[in-house]
Protein backbone atom coordinates (compact mmCIF):
# COMPACT_ATOMS: atom_id res chain seq x y z
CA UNK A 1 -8.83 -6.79 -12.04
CA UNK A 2 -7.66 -3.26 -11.88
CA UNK A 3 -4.68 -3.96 -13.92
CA UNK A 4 -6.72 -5.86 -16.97
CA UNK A 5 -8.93 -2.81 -16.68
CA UNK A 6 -6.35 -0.47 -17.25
CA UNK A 7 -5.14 -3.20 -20.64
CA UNK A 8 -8.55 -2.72 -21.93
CA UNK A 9 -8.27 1.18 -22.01
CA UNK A 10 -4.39 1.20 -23.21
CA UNK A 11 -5.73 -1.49 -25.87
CA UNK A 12 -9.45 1.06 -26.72
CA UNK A 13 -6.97 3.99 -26.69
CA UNK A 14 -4.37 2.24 -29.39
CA UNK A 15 -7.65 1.49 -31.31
CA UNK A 16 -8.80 4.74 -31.50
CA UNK A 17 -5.16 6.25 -32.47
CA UNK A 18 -5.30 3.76 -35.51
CA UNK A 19 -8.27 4.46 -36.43
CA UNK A 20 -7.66 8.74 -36.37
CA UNK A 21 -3.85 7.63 -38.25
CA UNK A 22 -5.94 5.99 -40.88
CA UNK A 23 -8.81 9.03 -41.07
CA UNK A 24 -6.01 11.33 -41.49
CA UNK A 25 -4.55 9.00 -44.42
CA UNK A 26 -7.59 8.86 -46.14
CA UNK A 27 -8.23 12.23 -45.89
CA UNK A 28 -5.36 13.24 -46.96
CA UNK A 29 -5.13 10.85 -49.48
CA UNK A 30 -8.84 12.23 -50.52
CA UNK A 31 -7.54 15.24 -50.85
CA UNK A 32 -3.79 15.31 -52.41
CA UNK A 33 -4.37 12.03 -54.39
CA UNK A 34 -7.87 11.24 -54.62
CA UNK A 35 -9.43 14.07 -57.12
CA UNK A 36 -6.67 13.00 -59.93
CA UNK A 37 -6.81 10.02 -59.08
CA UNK A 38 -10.93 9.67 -59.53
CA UNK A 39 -10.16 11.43 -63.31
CA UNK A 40 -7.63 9.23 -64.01
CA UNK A 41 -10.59 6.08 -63.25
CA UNK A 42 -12.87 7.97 -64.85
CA UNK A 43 -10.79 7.86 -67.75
CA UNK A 44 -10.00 4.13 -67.48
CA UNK A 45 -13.37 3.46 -67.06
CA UNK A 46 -14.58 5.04 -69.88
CA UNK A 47 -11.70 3.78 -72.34
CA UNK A 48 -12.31 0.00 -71.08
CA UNK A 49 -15.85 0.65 -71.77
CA UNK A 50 -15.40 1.83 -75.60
CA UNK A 51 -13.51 -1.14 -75.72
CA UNK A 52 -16.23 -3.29 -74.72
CA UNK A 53 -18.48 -1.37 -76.65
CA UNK A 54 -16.15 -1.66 -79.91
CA UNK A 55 -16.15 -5.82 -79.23
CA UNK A 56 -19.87 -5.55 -79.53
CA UNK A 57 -20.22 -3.13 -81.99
CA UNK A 58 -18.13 -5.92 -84.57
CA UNK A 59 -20.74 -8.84 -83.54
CA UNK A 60 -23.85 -7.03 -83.87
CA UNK A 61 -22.72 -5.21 -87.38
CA UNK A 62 -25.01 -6.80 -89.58
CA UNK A 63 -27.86 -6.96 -86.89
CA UNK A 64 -31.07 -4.89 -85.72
CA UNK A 65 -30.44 -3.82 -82.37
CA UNK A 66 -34.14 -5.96 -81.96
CA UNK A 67 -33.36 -9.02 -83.15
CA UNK A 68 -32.41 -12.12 -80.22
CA UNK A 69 -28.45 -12.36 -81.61
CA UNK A 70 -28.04 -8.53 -80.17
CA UNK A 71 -28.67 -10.39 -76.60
CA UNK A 72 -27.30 -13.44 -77.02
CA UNK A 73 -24.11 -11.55 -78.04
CA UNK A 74 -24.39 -9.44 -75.03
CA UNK A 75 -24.53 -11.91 -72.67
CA UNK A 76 -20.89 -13.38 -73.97
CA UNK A 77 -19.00 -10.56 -74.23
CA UNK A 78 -20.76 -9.88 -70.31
CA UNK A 79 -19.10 -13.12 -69.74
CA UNK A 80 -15.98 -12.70 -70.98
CA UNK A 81 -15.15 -9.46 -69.77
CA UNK A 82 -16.97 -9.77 -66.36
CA UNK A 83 -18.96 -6.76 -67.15
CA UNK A 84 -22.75 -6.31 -67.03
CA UNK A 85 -23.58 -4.83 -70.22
CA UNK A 86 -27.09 -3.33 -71.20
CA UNK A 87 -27.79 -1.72 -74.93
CA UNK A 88 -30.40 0.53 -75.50
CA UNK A 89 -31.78 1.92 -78.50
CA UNK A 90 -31.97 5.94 -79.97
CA UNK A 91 -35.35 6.45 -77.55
CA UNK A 92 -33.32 5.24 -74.55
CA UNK A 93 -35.10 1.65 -74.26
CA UNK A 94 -33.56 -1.26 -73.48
CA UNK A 95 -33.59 -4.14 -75.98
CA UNK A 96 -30.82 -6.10 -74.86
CA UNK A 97 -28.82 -6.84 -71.33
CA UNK A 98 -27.01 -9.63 -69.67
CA UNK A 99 -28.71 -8.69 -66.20
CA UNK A 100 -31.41 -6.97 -64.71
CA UNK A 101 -29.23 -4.74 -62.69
CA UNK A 102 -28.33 -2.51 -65.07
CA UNK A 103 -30.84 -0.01 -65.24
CA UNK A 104 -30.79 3.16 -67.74
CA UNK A 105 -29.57 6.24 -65.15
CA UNK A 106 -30.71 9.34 -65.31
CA UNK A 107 -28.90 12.87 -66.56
CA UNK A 108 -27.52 14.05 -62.62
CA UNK A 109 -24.06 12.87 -61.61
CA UNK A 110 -22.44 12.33 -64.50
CA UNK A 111 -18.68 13.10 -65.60
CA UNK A 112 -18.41 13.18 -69.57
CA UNK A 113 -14.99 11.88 -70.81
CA UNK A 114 -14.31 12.03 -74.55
CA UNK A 115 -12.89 8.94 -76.22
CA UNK A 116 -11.29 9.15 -79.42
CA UNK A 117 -14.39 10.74 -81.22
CA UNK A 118 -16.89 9.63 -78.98
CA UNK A 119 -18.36 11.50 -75.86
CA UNK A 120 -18.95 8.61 -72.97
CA UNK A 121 -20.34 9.32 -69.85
CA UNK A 122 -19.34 8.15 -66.25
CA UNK A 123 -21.76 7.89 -63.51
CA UNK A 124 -19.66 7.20 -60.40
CA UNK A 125 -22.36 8.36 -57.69
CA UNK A 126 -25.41 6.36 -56.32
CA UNK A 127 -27.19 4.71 -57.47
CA UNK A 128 -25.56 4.21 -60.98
CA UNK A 129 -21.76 3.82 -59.11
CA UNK A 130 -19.09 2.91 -61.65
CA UNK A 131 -21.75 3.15 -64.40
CA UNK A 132 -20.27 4.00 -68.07
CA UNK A 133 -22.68 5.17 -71.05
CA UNK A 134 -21.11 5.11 -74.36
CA UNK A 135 -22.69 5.85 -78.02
CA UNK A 136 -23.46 2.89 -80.30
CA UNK A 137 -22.30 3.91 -83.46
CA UNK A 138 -23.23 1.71 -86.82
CA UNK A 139 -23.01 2.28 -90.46
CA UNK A 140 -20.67 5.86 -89.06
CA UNK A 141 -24.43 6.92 -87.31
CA UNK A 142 -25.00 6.93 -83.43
CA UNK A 143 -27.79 4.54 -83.40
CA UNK A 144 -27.75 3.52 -79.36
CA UNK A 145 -26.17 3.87 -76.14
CA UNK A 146 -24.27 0.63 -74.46
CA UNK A 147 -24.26 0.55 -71.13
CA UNK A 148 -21.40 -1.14 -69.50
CA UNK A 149 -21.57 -1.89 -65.14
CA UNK A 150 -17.86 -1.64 -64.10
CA UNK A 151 -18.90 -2.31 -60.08
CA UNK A 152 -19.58 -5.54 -60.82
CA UNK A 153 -16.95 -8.12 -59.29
CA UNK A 154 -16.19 -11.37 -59.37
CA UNK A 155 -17.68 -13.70 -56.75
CA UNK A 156 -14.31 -14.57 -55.73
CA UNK A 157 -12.71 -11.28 -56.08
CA UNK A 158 -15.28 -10.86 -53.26
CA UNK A 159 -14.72 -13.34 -51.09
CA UNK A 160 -10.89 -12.62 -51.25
CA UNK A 161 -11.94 -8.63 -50.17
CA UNK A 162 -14.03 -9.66 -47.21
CA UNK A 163 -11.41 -12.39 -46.28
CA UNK A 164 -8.78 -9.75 -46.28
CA UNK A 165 -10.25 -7.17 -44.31
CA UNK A 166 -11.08 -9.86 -41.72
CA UNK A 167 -7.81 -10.66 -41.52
CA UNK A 168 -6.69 -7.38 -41.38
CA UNK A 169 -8.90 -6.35 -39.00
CA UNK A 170 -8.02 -9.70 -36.78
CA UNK A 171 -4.51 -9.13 -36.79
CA UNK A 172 -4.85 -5.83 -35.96
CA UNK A 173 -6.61 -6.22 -32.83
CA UNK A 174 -4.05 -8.89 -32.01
CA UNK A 175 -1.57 -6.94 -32.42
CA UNK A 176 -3.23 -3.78 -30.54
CA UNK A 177 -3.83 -6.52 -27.60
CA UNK A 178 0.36 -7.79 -27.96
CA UNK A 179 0.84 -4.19 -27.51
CA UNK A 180 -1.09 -3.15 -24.84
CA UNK A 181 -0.08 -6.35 -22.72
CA UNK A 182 3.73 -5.26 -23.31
CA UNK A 183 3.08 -1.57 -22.00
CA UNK A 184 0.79 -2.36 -19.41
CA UNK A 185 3.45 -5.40 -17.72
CA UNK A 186 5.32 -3.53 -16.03
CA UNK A 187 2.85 -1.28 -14.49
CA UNK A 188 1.05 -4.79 -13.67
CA UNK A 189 4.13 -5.64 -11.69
CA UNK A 190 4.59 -2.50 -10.17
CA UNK A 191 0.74 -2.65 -9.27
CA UNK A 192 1.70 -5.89 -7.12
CA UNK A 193 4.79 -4.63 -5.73
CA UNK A 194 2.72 -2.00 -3.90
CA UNK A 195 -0.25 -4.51 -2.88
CA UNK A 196 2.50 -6.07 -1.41
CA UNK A 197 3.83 -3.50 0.26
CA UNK A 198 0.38 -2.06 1.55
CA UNK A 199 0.08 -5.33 3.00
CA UNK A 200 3.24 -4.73 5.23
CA UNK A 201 5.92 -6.38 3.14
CA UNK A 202 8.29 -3.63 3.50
CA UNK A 203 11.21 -5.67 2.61
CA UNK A 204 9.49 -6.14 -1.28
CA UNK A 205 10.97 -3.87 -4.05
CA UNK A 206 10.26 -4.11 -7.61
CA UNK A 207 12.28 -5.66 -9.95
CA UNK A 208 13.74 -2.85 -12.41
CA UNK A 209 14.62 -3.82 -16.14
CA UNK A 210 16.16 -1.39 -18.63
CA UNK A 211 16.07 2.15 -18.74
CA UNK A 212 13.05 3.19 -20.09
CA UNK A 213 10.66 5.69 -18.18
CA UNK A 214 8.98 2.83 -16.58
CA UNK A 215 12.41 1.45 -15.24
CA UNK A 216 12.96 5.26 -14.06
CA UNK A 217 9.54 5.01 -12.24
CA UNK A 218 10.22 1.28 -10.93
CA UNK A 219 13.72 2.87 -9.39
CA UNK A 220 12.01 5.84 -7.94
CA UNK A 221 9.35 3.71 -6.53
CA UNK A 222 12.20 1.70 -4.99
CA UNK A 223 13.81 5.13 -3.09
CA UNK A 224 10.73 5.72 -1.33
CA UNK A 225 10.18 2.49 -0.27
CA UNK A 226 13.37 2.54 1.33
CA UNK A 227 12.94 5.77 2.86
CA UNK A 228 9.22 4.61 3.94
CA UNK A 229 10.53 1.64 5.28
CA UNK A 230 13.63 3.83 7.26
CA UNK A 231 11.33 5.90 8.77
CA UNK A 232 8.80 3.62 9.51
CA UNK A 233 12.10 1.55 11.55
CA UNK A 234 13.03 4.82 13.02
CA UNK A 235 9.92 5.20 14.60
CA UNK A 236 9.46 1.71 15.85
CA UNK A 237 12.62 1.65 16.98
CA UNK A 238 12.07 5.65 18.79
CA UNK A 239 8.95 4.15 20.62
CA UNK A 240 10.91 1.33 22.17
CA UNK A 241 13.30 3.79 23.23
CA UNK A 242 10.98 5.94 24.77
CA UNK A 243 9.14 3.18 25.94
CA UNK A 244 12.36 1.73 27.76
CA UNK A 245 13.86 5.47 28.77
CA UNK A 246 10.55 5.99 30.73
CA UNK A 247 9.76 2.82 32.42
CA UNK A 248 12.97 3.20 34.97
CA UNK A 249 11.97 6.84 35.94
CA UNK A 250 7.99 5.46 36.65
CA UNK A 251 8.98 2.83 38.24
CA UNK A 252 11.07 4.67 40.80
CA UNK A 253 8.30 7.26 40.79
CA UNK A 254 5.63 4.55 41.60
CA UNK A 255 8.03 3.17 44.61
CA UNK A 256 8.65 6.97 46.11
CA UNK A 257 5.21 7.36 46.12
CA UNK A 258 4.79 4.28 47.96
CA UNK A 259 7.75 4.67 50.17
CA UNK A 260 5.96 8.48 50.45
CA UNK A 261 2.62 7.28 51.97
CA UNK A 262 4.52 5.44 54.63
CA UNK A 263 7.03 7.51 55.51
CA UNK A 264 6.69 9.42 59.13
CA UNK A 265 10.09 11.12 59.03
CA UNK A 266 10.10 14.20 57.79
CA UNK A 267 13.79 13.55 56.61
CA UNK A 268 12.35 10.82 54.64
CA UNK A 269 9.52 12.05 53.52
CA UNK A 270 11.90 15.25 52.17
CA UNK A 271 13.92 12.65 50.68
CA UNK A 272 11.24 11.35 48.27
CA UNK A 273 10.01 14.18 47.52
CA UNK A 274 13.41 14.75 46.25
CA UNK A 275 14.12 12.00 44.34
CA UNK A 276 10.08 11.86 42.84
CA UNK A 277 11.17 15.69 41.89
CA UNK A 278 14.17 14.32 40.14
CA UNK A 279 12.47 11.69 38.26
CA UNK A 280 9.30 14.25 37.04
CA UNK A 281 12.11 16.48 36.07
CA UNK A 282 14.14 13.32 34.13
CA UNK A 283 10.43 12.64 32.40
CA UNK A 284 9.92 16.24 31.25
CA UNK A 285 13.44 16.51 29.64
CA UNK A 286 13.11 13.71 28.10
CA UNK A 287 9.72 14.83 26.79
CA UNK A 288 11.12 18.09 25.89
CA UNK A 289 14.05 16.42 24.23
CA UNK A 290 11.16 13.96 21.85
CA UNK A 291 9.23 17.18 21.18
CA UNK A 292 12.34 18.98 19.63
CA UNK A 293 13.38 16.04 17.94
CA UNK A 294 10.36 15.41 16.18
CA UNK A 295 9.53 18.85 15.23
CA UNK A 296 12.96 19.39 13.56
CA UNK A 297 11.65 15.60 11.77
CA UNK A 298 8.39 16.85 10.19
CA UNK A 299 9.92 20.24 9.82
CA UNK A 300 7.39 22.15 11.92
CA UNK A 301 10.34 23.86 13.52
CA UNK A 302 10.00 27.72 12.99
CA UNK A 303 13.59 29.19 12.49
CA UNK A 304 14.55 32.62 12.68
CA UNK A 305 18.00 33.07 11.34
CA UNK A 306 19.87 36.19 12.37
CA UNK A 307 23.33 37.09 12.21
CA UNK A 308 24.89 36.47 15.59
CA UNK A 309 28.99 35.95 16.71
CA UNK A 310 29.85 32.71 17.16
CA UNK A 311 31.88 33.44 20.04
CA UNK A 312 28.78 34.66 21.86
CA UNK A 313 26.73 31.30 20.42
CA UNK A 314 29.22 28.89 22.19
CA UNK A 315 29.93 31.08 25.65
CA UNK A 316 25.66 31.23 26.15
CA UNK A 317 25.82 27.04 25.03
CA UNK A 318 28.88 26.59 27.61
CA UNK A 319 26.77 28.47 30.81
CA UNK A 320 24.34 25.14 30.40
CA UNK A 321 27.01 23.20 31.96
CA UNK A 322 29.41 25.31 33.66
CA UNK A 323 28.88 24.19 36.85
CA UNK A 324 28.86 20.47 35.82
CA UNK A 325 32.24 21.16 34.02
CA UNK A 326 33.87 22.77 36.69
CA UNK A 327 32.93 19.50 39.61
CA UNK A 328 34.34 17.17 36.82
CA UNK A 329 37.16 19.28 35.71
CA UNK A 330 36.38 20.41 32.47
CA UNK A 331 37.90 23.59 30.51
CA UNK A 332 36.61 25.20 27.33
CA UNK A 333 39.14 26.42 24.46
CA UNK A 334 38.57 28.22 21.61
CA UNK A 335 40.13 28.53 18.66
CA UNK A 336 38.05 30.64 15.51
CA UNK A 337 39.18 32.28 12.42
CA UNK A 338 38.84 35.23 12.62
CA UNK A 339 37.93 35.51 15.93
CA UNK A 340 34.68 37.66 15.46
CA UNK A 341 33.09 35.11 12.83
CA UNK A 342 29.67 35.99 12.20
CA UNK A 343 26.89 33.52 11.83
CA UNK A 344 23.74 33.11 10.23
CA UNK A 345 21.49 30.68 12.12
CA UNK A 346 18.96 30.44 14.65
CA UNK A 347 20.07 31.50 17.81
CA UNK A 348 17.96 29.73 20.44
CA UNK A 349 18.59 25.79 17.96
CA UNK A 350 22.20 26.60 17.21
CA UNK A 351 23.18 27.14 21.56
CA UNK A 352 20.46 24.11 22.02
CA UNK A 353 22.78 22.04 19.30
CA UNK A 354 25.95 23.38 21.04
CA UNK A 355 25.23 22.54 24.53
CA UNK A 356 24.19 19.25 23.73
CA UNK A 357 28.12 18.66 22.38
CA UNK A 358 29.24 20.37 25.40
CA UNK A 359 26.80 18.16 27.88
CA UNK A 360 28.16 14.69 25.99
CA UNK A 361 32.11 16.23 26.16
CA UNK A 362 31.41 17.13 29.89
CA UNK A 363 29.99 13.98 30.71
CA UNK A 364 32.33 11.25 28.71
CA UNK A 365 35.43 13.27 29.01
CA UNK A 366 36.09 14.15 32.77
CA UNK A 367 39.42 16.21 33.67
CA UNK A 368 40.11 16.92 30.10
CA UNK A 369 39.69 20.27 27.75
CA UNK A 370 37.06 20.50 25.40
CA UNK A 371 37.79 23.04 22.08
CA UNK A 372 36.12 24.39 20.24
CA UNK A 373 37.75 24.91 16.47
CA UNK A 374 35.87 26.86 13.87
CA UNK A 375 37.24 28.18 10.07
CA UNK A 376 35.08 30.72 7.86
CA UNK A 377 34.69 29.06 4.00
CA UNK A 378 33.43 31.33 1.34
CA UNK A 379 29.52 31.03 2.26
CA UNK A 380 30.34 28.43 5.25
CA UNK A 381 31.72 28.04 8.78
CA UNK A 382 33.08 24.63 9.53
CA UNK A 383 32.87 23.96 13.34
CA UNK A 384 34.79 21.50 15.28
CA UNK A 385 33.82 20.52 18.81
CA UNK A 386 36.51 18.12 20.42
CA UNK A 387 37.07 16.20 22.91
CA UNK A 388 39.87 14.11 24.08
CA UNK A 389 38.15 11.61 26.05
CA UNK A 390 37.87 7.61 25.89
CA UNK A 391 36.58 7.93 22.00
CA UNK A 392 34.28 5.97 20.28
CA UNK A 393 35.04 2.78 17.90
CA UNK A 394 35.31 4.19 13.96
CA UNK A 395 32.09 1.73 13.33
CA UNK A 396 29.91 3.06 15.74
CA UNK A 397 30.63 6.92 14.67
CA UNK A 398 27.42 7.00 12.53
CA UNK A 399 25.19 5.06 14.67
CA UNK A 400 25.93 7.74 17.09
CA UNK A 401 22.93 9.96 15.96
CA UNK A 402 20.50 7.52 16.24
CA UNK A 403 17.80 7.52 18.90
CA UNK A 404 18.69 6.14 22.51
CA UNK A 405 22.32 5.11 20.97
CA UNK A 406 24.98 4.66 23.79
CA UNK A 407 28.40 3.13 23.06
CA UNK A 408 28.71 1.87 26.62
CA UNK A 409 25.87 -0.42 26.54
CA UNK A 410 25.93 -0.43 31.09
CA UNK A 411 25.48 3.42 30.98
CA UNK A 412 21.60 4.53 32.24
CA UNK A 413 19.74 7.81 31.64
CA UNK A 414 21.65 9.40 35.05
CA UNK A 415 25.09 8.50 33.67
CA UNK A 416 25.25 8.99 29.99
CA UNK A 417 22.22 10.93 28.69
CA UNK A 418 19.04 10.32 27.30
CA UNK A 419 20.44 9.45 23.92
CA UNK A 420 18.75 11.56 22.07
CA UNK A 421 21.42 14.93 22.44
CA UNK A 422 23.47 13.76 19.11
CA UNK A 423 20.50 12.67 17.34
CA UNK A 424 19.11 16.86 18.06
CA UNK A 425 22.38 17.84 16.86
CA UNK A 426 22.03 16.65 13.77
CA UNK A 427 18.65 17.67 12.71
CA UNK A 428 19.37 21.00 13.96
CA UNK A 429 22.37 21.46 11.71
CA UNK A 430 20.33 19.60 8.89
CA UNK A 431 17.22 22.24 9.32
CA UNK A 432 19.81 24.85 9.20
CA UNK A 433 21.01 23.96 5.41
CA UNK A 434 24.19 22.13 7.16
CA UNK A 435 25.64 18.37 7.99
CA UNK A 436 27.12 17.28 10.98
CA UNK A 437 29.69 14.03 10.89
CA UNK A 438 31.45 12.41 14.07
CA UNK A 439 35.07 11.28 13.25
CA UNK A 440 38.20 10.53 16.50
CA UNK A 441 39.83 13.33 17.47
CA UNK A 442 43.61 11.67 17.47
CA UNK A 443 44.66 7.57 16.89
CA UNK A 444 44.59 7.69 20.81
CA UNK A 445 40.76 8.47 21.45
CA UNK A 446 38.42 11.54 21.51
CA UNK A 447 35.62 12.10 19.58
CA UNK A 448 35.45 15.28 17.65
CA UNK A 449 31.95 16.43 15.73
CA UNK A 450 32.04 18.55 12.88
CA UNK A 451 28.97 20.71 11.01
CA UNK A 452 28.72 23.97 9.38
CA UNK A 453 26.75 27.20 9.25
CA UNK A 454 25.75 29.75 7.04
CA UNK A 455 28.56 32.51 6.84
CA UNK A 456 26.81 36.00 7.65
């Protein structure tokens, strides 16, 4: 219904563009062609009319203009030449006429054209229209005026003018309805491409043809589906990651809480309280760690970029897991050019982004040396954090930023993470006007992630 609504106002607006195209003609027309071409009719008019008028003039020579043969006369040359004809005398009476239509007209609206010798006069407005008066001249005296209707046409010249225009008019508005069913198609099927989608089929797209604007629109349309229909997966698939991530914690929660209330050891009861403090702290990070992530998603993060060293970015990022580094044997290298490169970034994200690499080296890469490699560009600083642990498989490099991702399927929260600390990464360096990539670190293993920052 909507969409034949919006046919009938493509189809009233194509209507009223022809019909302001074919005002402008006409008045345009009116005014560069019409005026000659009204004294050029005016003089036709009046020269087929002395014409007439001579015809006449030879059968009613040797007549009065009173006697019956001046009408009978009249009425075949009316005939003949399709013309009502009316003769009236020197007073301006009528004595003859072939119809009762032709009335003598008055002396307002009326264009004299001379004719040969004689002065005839056209009356082209209302209510004398296409009216011609022309002297009757016999014995070399102007003895009458003949009248002579040139509106008068044929009764099938008639029918042929209204059947035209009918047709013109019909296929007009067939062709204005064609039209507007062409133009409005497309937007039809878009129309139904996004009922369909509002209805939850977000695997619909719409079928794009040609190139045209409404292609271009069709294609767009497409893109945000996609996106709409990424995010709306993300998000599904974030919830059952949450959802899974915290059931494990509550449940041992729920069961030290139990275990609490019938406890009568104090070494027990210290116990539980010890491992319930453990799990409330496992539930806020991984709160904390949703909060940040979804922030830096609906870019409500506030940033305040300042120019800061880098070496002083990754030493504060490294004192998150010193400790945890040194029990499982893991050293920090670096390696920047120049040594004092300067960033531009936001100092609390960028050490939040770096520990997180640091905390995912530390923990999959035991006993080995994590480096840090960074390079100053023109008005960028690629940085390289690698490790030289186990390494991931080339396919699974990209799925490592998604939400609650783990390569080793058996690993838990305790033992590899929450999932989320490479998914953080990269919005952080995406907020910051960077992009962040995971690629090995040799043919042998290691995983090294790169992103940039703005040079200061």
């Amino acid at each position: 219904m909507k969409t034949f609504r919006y046919t009938l106002r493509v189809a009233g607006l194509l209507v009223l563009f022809m019909l302001l195209v074919l005002l402008s003609i006409s008045t345009m027309f009116r005014f560069t062609v019409g005026r000659p071409f009204h004294g050029r009719l005016r003089e036709l008019l009046a020269t087929e009319s002395l014409l007439i008028t001579v015809q006449l003039e030879g059968r009613i020579d040797d007549l009065e203009l009173r006697d019956p043969g001046v009408a009978r006369h009249v009425r075949e040359v009316s005939s003949w030449t399709h013309r009502d004809i009316a003769v009236l005398d020197a007073r301006g009476a009528i004595v003859a006429a072939s119809s009762r239509t032709v009335q003598p007209p008055d002396d307002t609206d009326a264009e004299e054209v001379v004719c040969g010798d004689r002065r005839c006069r056209v009356f082209l407005a209302p209510p004398h229209a296409s009216v011609v008066s022309v002297p009757l001249v016999r014995g070399g005296r102007e003895r009458g005026t003949v009248l002579v209707d040139q509106s008068m046409p044929r009764p099938d010249e008639a029918n042929l003018f209204l059947i035209g225009m009918i047709s013109i008019g019909a296929v007009g508005l067939l062709g204005v309805a064609l039209l507007s069913l062409y133009l409005s198609r497309p937007l039809r099927r878009m129309s139904r491409s996004m009922d369909r989608i509002a209805s939850g089929d977000l695997a619909h797209r719409v079928a794009v043809k040609g190139r045209d604007e409404v292609a271009c629109m069709g294609e767009s349309f497409n893109t945000m589906a996609d996106r709409v229909s990424t995010m709306i997966r993300g998000q599904q698939e974030l919830l059952a990651g949450v959802s899974h991530e915290l059931r494990s914690p509550l449940a041992r929660m729920k069961l030290c809480l139990e275990l609490l209330g019938g406890a009568t050891d104090d070494q027990k009861k210290e116990r539980h309280i010890s491992s319930l403090t453990e799990d409330i702290d496992e539930v806020d990070s991984l709160v904390e760690e949703l909060m940040t992530a979804s922030r830096l998603d609906l870019g409500t993060a506030t940033l305040r970029p300042e120019r800061a060293s880098l070496d002083d970015l990754v030493s504060a990022a490294w004192t998150r897991v010193e400790r945890e580094a040194v029990d499982r044997g893991v050293s920090l290298t670096c390696s920047l050019e120049p040594p004092d490169v300067l960033v531009l970034a936001d100092r609390a994200l960028t050490v939040r982004l770096l520990g997180n690499l640091f905390e995912n080296a530390v923990r999959h890469a035991p006993g080995s040396s994590v480096v840090v490699r960074a390079r100053r560009g023109a008005v960028r600083v690629d940085v390289d954090v690698i490790d030289d642990g186990p390494g991931v498989a080339p396919e699974m490099h990209e799925k490592l930023f998604e939400p609650f991702f783990r390569a080793d399927p058996s690993r838990s929260r305790r033992t590899g993470g929450s999932g989320l600390g490479l998914m953080i990464v990269r919005r952080a360096v995406e907020a910051q006007g960077g992009t962040c990539r995971a690629s090995a670190s040799s043919p042998g293993g290691g995983l090294t992630i790169s992103f940039d920052l703005a040079a200061a």
